[in-house]
C-alpha atoms as a PDB file:
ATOM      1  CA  UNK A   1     -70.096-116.124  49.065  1.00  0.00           C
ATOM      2  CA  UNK A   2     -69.168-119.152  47.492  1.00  0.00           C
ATOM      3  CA  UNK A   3     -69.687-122.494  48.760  1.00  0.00           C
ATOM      4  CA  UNK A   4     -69.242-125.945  48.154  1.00  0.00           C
ATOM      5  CA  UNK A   5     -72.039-127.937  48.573  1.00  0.00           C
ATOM      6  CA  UNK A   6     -71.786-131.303  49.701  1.00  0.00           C
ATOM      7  CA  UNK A   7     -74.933-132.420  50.190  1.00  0.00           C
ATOM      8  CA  UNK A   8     -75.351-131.846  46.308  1.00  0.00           C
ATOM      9  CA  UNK A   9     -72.647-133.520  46.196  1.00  0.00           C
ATOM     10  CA  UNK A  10     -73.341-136.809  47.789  1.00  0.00           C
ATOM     11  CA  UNK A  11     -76.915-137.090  46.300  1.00  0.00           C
ATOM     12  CA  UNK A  12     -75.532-137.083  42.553  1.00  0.00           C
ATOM     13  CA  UNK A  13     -75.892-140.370  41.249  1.00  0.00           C
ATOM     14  CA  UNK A  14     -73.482-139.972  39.065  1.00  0.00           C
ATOM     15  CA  UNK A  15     -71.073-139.849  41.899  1.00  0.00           C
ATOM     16  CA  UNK A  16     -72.910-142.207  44.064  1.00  0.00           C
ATOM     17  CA  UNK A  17     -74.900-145.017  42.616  1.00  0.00           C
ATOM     18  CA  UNK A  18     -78.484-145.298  44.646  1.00  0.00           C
ATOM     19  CA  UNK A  19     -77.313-142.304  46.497  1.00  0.00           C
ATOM     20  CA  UNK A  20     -80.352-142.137  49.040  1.00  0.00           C
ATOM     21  CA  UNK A  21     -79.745-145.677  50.300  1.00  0.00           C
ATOM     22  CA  UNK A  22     -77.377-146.442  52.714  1.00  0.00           C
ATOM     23  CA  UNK A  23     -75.127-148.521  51.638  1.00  0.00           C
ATOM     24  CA  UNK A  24     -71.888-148.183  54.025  1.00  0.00           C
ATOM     25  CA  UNK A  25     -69.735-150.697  52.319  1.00  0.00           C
ATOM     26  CA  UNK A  26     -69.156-148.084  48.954  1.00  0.00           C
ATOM     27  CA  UNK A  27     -66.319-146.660  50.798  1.00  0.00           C
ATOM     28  CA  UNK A  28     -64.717-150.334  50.818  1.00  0.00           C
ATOM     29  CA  UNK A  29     -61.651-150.946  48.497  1.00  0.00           C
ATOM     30  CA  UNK A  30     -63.496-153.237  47.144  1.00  0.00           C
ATOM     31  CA  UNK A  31     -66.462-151.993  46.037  1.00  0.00           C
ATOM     32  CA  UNK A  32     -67.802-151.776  42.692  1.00  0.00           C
ATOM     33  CA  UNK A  33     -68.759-149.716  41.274  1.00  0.00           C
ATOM     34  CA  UNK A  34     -65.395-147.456  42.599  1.00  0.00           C
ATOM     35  CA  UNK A  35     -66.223-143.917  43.867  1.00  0.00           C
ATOM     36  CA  UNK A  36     -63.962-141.139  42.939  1.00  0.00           C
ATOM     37  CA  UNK A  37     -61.966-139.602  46.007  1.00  0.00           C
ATOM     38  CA  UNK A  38     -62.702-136.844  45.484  1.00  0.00           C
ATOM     39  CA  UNK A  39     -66.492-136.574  45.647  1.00  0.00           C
ATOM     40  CA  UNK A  40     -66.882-138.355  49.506  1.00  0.00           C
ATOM     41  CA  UNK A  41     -65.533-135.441  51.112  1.00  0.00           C
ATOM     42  CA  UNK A  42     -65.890-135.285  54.765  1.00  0.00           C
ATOM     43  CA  UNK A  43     -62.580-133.391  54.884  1.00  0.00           C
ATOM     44  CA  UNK A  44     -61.800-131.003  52.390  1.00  0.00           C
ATOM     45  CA  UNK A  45     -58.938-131.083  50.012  1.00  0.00           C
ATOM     46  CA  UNK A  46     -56.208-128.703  48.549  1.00  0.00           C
ATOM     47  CA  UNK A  47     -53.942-125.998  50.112  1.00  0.00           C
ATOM     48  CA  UNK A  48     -56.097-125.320  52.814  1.00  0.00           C
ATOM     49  CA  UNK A  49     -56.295-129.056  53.942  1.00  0.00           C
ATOM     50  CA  UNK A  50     -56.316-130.366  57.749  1.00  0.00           C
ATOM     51  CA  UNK A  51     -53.026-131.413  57.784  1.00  0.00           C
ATOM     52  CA  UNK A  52     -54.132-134.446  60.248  1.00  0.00           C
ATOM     53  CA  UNK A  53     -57.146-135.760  58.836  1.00  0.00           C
ATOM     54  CA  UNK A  54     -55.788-139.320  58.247  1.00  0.00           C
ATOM     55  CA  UNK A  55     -54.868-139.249  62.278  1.00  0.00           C
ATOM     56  CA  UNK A  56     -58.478-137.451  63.108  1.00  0.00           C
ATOM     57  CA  UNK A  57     -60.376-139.869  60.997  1.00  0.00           C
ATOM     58  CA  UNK A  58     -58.277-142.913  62.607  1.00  0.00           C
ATOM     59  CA  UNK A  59     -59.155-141.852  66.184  1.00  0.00           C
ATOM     60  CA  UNK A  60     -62.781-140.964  65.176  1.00  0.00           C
ATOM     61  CA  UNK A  61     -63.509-144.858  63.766  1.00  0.00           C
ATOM     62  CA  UNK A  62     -61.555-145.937  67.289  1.00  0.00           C
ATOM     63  CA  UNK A  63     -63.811-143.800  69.777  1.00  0.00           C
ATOM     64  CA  UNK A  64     -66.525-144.873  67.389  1.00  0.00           C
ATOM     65  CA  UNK A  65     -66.268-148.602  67.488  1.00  0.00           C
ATOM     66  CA  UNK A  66     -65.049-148.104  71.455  1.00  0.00           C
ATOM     67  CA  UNK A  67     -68.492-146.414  72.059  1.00  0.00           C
ATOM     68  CA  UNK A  68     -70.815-148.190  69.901  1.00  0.00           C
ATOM     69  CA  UNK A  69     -70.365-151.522  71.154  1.00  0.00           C
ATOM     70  CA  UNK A  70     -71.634-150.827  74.299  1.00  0.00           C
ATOM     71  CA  UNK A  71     -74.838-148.567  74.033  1.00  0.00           C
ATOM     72  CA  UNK A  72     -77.843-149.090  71.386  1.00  0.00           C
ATOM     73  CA  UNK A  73     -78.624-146.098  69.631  1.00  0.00           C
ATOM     74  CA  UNK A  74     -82.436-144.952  69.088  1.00  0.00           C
ATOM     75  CA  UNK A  75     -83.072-141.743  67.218  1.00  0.00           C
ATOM     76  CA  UNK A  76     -86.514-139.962  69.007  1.00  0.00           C
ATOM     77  CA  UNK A  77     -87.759-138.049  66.041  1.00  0.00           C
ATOM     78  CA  UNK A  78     -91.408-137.168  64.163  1.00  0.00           C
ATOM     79  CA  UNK A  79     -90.924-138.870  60.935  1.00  0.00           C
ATOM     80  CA  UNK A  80     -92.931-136.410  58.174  1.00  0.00           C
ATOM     81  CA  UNK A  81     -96.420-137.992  56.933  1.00  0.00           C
ATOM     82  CA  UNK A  82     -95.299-137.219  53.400  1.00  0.00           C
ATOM     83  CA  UNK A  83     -92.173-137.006  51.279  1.00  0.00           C
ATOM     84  CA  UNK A  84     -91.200-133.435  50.901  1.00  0.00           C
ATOM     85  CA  UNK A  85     -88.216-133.759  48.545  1.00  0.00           C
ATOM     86  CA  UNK A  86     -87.403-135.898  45.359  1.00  0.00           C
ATOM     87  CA  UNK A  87     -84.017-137.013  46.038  1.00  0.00           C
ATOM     88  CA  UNK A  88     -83.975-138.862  49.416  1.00  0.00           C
ATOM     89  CA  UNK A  89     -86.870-140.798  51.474  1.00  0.00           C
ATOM     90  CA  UNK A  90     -85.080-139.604  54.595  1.00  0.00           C
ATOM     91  CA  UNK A  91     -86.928-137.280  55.845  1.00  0.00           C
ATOM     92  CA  UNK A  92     -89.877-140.415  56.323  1.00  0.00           C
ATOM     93  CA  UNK A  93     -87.940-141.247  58.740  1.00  0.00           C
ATOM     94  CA  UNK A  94     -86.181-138.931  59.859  1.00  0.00           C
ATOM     95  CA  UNK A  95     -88.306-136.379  59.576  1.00  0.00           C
ATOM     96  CA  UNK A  96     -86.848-132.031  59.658  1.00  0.00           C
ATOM     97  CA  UNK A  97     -83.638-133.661  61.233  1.00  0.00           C
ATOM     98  CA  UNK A  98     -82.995-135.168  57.284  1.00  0.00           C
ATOM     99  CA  UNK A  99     -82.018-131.750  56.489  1.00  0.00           C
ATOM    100  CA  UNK A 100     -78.995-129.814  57.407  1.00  0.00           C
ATOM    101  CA  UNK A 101     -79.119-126.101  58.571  1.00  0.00           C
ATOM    102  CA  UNK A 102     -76.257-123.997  56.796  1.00  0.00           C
ATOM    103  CA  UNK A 103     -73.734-123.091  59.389  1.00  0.00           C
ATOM    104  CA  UNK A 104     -69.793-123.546  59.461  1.00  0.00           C
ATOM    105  CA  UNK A 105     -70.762-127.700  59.804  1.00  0.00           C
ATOM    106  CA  UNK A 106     -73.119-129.854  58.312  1.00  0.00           C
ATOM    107  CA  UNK A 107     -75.570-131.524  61.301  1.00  0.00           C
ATOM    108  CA  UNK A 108     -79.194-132.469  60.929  1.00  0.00           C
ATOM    109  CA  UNK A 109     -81.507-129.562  61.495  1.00  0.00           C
ATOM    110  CA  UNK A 110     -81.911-128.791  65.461  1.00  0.00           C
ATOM    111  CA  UNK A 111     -79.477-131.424  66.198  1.00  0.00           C
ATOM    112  CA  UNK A 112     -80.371-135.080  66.648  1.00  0.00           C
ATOM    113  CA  UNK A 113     -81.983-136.287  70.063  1.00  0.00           C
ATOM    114  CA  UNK A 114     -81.014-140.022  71.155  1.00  0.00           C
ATOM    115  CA  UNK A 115     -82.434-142.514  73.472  1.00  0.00           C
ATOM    116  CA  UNK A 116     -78.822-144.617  74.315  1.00  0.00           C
ATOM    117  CA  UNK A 117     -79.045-148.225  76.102  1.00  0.00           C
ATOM    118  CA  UNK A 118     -76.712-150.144  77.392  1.00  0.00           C
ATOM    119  CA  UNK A 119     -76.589-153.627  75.592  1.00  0.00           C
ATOM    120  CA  UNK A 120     -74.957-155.037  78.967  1.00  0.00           C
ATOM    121  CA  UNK A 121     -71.818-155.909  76.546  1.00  0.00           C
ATOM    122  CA  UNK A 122     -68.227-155.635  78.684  1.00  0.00           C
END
């Protein structure tokens, strides 16, 4: 089986400058330094492309922004006591749900429970 792996991916930084920090505004137009298209790949590319990811990924920042601004997110997790891996500090915080599983879609290892509030916002 072969596989591309974008978790490898996403932590080069080569492709992604500071790649464990999260820093939402490299997928701007106008950040610098730019990141190739081809690296962020949330959809992938080529023949076998979904033919409405430009309409999927609009609707998915709508029901998004529709959702978010009126509940406060809280992961619940057990942050780890020590850093287990090299490449990312996630797992401090996050801690086994920093790791995906391998299955047909990337998620964070035995999902990701929530405590959701309503910030009162109408």
């Amino acid at each position: 089986m072969i596989q591309v792996c974008q978790h490898t991916i996403h932590y080069d930084p080569h492709n992604f400058p500071e790649p464990s920090t999260f820093l939402p505004d490299r997928h701007l137009d106008s950040y610098e330094p730019k990141i190739d298209s081809t690296v962020w790949r949330p959809f992938e590319r080529g023949m076998r492309a979904c033919l409405g990811q430009n309409l999927a990924m609009d609707n998915m920042r709508i029901i998004l922004l529709l959702t978010a601004r009126w509940f406060d997110f809280e992961a619940v997790v057990e942050p780890s006591k020590t850093q287990r891996v090299g490449f990312t500090k996630m797992d401090l915080k996050l801690g086994d749900q920093a790791f995906q599983q391998l299955r047909m879609s990337a998620g964070p290892r035995d999902g990701m429970q929530m405590r959701i509030k309503s910030t009162g916002r109408t």
